[in-house]
PDB file of N, CA and C in Angstrom:
ATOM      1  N   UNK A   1     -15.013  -8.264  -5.539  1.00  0.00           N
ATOM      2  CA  UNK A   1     -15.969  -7.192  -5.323  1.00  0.00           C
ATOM      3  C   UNK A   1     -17.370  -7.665  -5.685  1.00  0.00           C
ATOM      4  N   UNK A   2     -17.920  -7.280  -4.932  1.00  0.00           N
ATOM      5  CA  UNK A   2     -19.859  -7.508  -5.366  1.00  0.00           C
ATOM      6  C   UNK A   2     -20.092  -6.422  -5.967  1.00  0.00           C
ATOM      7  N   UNK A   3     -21.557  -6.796  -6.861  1.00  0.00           N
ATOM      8  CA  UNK A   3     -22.293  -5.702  -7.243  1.00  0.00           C
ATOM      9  C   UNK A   3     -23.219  -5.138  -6.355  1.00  0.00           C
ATOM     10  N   UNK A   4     -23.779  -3.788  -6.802  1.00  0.00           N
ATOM     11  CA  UNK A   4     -24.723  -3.069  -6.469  1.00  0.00           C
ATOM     12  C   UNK A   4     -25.840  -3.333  -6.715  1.00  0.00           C
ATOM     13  N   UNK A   5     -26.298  -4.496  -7.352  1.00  0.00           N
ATOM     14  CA  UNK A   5     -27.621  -4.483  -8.223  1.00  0.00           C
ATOM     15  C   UNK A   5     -27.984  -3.967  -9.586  1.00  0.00           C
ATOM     16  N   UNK A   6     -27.062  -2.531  -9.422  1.00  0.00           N
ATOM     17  CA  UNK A   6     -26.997  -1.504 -10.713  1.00  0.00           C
ATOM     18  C   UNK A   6     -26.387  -2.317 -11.679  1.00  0.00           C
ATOM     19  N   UNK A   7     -25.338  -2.761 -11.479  1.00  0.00           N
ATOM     20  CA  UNK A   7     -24.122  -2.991 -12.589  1.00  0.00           C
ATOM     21  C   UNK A   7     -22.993  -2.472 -11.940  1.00  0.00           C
ATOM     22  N   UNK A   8     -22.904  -1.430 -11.121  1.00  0.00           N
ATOM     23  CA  UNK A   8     -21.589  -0.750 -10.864  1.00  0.00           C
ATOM     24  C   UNK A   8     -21.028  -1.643  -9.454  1.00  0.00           C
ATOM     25  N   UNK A   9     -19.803  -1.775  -9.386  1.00  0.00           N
ATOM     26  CA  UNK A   9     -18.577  -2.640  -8.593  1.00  0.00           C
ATOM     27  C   UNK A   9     -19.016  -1.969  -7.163  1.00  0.00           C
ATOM     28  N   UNK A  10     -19.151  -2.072  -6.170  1.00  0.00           N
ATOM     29  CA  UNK A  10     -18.842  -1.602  -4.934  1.00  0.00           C
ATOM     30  C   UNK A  10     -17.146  -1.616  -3.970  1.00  0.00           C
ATOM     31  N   UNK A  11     -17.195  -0.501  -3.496  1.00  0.00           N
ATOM     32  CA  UNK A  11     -15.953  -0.407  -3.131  1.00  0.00           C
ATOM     33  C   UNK A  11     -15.797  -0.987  -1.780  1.00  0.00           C
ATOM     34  N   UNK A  12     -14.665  -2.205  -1.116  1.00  0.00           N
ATOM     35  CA  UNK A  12     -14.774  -2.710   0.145  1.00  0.00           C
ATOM     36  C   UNK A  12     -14.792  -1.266   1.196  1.00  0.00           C
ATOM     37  N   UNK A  13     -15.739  -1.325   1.911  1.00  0.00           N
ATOM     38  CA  UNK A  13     -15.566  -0.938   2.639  1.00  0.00           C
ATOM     39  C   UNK A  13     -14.468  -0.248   3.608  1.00  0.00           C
ATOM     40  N   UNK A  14     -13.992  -1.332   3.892  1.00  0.00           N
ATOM     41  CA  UNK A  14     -12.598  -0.915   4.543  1.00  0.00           C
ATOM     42  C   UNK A  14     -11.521  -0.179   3.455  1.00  0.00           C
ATOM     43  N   UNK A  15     -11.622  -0.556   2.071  1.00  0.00           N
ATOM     44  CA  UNK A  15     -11.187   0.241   1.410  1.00  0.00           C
ATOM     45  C   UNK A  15     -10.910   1.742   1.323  1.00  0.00           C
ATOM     46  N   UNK A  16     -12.419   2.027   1.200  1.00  0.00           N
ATOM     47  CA  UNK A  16     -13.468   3.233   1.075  1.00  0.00           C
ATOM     48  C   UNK A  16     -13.253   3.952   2.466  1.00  0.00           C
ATOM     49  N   UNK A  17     -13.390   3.450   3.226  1.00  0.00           N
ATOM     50  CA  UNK A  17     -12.719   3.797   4.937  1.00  0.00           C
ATOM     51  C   UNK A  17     -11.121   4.543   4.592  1.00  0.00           C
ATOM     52  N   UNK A  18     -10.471   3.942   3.905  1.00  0.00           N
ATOM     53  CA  UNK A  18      -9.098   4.330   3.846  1.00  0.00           C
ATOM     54  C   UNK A  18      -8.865   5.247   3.328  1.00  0.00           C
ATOM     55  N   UNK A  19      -9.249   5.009   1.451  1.00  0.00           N
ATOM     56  CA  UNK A  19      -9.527   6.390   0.931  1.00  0.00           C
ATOM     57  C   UNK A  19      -9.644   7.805   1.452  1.00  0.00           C
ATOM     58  N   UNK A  20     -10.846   7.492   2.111  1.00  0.00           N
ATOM     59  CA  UNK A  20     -11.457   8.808   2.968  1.00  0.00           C
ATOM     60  C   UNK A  20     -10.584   9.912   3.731  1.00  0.00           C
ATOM     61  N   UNK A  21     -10.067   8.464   4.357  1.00  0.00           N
ATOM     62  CA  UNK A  21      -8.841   9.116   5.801  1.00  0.00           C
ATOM     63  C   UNK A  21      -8.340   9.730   5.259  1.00  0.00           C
ATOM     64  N   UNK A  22      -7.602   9.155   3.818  1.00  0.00           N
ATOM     65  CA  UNK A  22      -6.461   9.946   3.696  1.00  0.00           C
ATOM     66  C   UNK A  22      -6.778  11.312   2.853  1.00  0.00           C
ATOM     67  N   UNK A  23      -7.754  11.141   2.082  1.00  0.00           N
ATOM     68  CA  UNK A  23      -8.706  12.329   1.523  1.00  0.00           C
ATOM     69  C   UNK A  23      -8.548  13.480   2.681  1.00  0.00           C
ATOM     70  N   UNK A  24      -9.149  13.207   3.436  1.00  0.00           N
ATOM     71  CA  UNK A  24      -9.599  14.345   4.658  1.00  0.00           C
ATOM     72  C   UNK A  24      -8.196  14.572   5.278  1.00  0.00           C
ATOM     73  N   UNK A  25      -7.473  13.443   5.697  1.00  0.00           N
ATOM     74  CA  UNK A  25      -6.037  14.056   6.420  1.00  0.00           C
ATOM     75  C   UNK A  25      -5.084  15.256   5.406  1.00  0.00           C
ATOM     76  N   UNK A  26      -5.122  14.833   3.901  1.00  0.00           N
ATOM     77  CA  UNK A  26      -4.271  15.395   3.484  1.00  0.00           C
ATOM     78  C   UNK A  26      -4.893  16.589   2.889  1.00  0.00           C
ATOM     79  N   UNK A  27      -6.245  16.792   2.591  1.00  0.00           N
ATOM     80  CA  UNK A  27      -7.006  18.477   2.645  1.00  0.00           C
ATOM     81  C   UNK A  27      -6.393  19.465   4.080  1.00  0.00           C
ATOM     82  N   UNK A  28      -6.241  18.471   5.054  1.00  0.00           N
ATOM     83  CA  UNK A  28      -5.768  19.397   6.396  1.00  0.00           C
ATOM     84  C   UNK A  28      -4.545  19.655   6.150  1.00  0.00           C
ATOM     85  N   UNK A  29      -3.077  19.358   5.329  1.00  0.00           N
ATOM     86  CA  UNK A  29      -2.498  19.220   4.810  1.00  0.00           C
ATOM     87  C   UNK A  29      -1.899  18.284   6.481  1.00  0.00           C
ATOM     88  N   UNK A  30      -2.149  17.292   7.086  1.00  0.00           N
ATOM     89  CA  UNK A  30      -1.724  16.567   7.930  1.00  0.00           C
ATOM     90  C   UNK A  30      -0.773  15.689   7.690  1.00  0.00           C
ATOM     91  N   UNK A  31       0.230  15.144   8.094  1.00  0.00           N
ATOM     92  CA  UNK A  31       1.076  14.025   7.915  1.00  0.00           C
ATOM     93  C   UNK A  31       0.311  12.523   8.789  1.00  0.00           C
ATOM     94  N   UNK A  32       0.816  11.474   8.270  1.00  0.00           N
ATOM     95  CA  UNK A  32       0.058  10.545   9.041  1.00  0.00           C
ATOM     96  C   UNK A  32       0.968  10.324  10.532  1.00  0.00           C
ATOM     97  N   UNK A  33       1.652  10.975  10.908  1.00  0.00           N
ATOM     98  CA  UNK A  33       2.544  10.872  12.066  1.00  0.00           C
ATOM     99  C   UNK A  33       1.575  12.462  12.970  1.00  0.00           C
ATOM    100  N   UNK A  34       1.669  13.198  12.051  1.00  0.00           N
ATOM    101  CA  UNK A  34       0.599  14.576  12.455  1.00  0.00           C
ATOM    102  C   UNK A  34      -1.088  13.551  13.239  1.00  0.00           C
ATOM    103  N   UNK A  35      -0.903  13.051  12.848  1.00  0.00           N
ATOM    104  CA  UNK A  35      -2.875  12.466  12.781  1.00  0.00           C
ATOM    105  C   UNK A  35      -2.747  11.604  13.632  1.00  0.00           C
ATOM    106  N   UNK A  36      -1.620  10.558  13.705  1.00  0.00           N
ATOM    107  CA  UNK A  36      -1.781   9.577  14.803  1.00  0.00           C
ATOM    108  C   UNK A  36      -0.757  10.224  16.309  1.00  0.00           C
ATOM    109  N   UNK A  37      -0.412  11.185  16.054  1.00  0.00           N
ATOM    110  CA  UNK A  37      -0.351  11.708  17.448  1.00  0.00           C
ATOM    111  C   UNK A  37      -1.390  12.255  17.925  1.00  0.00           C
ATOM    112  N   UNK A  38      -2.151  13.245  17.103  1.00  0.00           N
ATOM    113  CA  UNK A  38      -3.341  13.376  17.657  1.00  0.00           C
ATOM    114  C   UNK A  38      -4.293  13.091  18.052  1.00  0.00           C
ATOM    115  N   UNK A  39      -4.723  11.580  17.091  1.00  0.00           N
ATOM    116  CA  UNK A  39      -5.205  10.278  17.595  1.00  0.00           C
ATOM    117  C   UNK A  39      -5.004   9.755  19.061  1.00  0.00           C
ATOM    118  N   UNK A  40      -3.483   9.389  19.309  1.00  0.00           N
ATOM    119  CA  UNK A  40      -3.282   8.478  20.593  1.00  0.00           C
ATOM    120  C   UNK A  40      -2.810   7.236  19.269  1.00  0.00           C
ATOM    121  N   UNK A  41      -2.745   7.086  18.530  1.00  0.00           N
ATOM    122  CA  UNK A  41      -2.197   6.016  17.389  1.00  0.00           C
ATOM    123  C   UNK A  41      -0.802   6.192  17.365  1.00  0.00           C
ATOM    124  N   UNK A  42      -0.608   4.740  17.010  1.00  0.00           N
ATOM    125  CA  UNK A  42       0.957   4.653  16.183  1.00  0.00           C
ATOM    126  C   UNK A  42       0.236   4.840  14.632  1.00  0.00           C
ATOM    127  N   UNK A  43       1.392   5.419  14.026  1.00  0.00           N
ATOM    128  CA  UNK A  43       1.290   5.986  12.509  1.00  0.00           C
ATOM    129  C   UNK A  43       1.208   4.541  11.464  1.00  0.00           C
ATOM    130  N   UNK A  44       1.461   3.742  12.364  1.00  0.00           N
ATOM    131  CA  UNK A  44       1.641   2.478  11.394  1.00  0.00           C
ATOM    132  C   UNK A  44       0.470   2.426  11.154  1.00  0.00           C
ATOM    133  N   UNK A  45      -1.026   2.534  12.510  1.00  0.00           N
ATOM    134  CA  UNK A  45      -1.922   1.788  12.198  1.00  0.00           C
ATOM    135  C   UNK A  45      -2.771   2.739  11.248  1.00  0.00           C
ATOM    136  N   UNK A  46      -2.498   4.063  11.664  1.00  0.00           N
ATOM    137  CA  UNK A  46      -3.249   4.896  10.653  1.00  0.00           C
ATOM    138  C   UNK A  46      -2.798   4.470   8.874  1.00  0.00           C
ATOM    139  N   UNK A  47      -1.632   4.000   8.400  1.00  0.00           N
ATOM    140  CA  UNK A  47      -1.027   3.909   7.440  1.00  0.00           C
ATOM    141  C   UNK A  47      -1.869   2.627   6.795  1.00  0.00           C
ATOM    142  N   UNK A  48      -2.029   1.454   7.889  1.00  0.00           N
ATOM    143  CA  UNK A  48      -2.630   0.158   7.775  1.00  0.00           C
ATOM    144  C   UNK A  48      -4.505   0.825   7.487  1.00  0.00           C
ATOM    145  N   UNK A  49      -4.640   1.462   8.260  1.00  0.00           N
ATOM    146  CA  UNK A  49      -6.427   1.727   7.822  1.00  0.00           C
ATOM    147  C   UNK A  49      -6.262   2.737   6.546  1.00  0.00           C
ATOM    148  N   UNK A  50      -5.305   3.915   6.192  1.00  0.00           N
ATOM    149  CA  UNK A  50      -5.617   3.998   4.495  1.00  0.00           C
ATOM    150  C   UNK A  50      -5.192   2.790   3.284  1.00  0.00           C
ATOM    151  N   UNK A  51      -4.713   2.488   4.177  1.00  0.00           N
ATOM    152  CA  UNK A  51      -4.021   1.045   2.811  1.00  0.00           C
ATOM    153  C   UNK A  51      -5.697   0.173   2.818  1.00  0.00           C
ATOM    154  N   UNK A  52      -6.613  -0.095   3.775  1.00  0.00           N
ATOM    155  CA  UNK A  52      -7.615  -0.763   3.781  1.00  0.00           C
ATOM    156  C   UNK A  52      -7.560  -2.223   3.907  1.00  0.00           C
ATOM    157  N   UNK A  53      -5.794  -2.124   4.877  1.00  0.00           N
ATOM    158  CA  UNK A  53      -5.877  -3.659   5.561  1.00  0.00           C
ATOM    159  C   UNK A  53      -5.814  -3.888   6.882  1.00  0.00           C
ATOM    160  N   UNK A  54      -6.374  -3.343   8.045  1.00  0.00           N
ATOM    161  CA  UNK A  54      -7.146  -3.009   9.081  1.00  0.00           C
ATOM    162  C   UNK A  54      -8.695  -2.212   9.186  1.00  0.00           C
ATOM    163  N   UNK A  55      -9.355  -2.678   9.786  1.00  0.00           N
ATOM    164  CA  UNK A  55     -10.366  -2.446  10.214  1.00  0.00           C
ATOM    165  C   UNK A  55     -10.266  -1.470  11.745  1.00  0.00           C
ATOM    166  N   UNK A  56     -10.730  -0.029  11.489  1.00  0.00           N
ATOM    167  CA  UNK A  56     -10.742   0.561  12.871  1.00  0.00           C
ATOM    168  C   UNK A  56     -11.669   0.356  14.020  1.00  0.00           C
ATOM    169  N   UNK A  57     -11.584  -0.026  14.880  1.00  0.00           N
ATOM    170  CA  UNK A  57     -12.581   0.301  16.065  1.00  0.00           C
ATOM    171  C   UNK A  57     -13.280   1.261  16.313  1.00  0.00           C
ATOM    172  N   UNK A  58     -14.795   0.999  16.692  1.00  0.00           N
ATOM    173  CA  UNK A  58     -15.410   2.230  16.953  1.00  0.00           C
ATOM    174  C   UNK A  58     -14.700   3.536  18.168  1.00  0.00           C
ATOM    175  N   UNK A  59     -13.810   2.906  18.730  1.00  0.00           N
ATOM    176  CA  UNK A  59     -13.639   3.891  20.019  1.00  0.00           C
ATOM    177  C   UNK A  59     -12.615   4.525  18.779  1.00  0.00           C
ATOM    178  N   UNK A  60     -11.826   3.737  17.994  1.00  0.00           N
ATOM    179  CA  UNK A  60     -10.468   4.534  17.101  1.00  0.00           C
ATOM    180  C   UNK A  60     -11.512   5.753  15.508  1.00  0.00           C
ATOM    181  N   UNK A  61     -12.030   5.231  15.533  1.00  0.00           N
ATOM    182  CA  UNK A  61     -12.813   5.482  14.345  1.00  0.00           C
ATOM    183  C   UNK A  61     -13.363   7.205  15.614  1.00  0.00           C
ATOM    184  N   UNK A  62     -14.271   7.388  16.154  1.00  0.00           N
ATOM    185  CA  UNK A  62     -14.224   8.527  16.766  1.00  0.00           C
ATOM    186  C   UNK A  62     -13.298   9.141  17.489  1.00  0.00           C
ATOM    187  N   UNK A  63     -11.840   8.783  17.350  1.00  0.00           N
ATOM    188  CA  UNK A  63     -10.899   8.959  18.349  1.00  0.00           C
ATOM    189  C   UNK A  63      -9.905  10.205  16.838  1.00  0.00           C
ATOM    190  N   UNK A  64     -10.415   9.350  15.707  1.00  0.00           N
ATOM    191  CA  UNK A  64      -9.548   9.628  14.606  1.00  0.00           C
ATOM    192  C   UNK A  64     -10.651  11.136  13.893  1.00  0.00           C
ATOM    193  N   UNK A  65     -11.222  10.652  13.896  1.00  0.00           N
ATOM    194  CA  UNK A  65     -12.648  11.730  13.013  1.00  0.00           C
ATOM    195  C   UNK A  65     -12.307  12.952  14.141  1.00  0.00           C
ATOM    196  N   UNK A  66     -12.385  12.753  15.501  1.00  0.00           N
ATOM    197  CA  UNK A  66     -12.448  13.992  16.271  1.00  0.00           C
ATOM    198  C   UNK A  66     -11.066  14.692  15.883  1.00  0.00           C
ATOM    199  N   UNK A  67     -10.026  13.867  15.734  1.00  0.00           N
ATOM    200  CA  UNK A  67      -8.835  14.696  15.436  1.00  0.00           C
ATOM    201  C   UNK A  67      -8.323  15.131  13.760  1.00  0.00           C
ATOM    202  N   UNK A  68      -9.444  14.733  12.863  1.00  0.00           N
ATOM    203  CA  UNK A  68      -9.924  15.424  11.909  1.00  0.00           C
ATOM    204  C   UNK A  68     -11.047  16.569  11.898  1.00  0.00           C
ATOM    205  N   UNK A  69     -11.568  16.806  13.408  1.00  0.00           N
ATOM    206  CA  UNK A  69     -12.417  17.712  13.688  1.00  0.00           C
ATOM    207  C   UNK A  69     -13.708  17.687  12.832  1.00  0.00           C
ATOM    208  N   UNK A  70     -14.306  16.218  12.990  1.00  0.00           N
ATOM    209  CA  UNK A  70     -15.286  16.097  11.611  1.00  0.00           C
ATOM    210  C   UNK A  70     -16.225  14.577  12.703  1.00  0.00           C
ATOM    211  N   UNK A  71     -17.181  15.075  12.614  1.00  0.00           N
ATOM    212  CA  UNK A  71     -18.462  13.813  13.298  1.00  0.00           C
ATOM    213  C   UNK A  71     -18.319  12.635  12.520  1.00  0.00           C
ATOM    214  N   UNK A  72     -18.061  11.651  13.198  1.00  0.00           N
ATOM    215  CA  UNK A  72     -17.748  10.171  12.938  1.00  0.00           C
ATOM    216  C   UNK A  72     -19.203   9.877  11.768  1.00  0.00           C
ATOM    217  N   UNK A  73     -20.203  10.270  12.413  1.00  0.00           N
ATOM    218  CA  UNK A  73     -21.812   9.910  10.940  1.00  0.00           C
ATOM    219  C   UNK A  73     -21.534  10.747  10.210  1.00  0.00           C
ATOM    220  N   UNK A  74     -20.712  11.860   9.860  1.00  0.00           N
ATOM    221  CA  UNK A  74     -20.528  12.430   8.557  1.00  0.00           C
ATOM    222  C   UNK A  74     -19.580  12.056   7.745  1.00  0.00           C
ATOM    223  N   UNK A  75     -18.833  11.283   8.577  1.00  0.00           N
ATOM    224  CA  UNK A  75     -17.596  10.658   7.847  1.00  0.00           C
ATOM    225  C   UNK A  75     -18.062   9.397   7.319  1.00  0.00           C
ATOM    226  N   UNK A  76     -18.555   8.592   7.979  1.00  0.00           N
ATOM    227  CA  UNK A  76     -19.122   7.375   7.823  1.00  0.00           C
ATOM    228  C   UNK A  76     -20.403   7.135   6.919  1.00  0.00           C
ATOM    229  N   UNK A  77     -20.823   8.061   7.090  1.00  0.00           N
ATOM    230  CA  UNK A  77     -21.992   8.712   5.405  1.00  0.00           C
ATOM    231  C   UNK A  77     -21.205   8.702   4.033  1.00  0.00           C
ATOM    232  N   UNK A  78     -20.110   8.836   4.058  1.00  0.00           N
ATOM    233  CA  UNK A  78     -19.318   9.363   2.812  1.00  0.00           C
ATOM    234  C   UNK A  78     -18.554   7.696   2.927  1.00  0.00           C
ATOM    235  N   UNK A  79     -18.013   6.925   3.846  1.00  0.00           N
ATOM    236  CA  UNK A  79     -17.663   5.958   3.793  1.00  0.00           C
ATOM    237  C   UNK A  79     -19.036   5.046   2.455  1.00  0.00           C
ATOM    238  N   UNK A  80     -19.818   5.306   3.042  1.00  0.00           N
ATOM    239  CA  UNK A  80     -21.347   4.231   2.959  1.00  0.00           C
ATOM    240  C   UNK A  80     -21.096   4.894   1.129  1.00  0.00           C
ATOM    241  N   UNK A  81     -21.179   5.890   0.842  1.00  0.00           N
ATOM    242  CA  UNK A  81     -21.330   6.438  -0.436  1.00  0.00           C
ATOM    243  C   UNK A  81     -20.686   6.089  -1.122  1.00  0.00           C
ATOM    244  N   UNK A  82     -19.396   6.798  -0.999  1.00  0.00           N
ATOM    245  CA  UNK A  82     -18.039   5.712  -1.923  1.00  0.00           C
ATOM    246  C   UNK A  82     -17.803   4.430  -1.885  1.00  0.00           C
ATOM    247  N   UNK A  83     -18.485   3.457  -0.987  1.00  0.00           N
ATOM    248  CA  UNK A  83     -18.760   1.637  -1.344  1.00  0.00           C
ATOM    249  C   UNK A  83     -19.853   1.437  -1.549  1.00  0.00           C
ATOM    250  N   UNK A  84     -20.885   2.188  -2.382  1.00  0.00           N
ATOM    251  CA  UNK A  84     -21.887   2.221  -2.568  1.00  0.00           C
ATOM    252  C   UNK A  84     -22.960   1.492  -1.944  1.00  0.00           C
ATOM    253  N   UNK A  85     -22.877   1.562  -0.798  1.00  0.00           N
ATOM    254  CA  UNK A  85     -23.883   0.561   0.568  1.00  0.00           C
ATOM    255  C   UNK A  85     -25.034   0.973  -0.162  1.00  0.00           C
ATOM    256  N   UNK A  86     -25.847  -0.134  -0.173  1.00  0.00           N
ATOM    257  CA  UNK A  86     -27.317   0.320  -0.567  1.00  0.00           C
ATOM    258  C   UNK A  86     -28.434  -0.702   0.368  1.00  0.00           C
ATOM    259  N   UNK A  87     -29.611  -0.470   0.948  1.00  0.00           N
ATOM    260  CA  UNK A  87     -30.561  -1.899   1.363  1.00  0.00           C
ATOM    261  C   UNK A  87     -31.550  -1.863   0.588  1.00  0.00           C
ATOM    262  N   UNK A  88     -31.664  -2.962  -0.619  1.00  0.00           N
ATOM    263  CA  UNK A  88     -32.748  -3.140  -1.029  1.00  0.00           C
ATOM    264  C   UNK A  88     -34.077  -2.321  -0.599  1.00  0.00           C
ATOM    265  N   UNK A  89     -34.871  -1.456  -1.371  1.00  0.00           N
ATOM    266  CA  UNK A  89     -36.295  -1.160  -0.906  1.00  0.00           C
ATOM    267  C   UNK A  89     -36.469  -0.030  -0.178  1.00  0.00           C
ATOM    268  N   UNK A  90     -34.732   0.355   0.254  1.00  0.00           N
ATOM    269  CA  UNK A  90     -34.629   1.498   0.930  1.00  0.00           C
ATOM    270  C   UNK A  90     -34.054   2.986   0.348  1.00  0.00           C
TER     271      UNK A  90
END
């Protein structure tokens, strides 16, 4: 893991991606077989992006958020937050 500059650990990304999913799927009280049918996914791969050892595609990444009924930049805002993305100066 890298730092932030702060001192505090940043979370991988794809990690933080995973987290999320499953955060938001299981508030819907969704199953991951529930989510990747609605997707167009096999459940494996949804299982592989909360574990945070796949990387989703942009077409899967809005394919998945829409069937969480939630805008891919609001999701992806909260991704950026919980791995604490930061750009220098910004």
């Amino acid at each position: 893991m890298a730092s932030s500059g702060k001192g505090n650990p940043k979370l991988d990304p794809s990690v933080a991606f995973g987290q999320l999913l499953r955060k938001h799927r299981l508030r819907q009280k969704m199953s991951q077989e529930a989510l990747a049918a609605r997707s167009g996914y096999e459940r494996a791969f949804i299982s592989l992006i909360e574990l945070g050892k796949t990387n989703p595609s942009l077409r899967s990444i809005f394919d998945i958020c829409g069937s969480l009924q939630m805008k891919p930049s609001v999701f992806l805002r909260q991704v950026e937050q919980l791995a604490g993305f930061e750009l220098p100066g910004v």
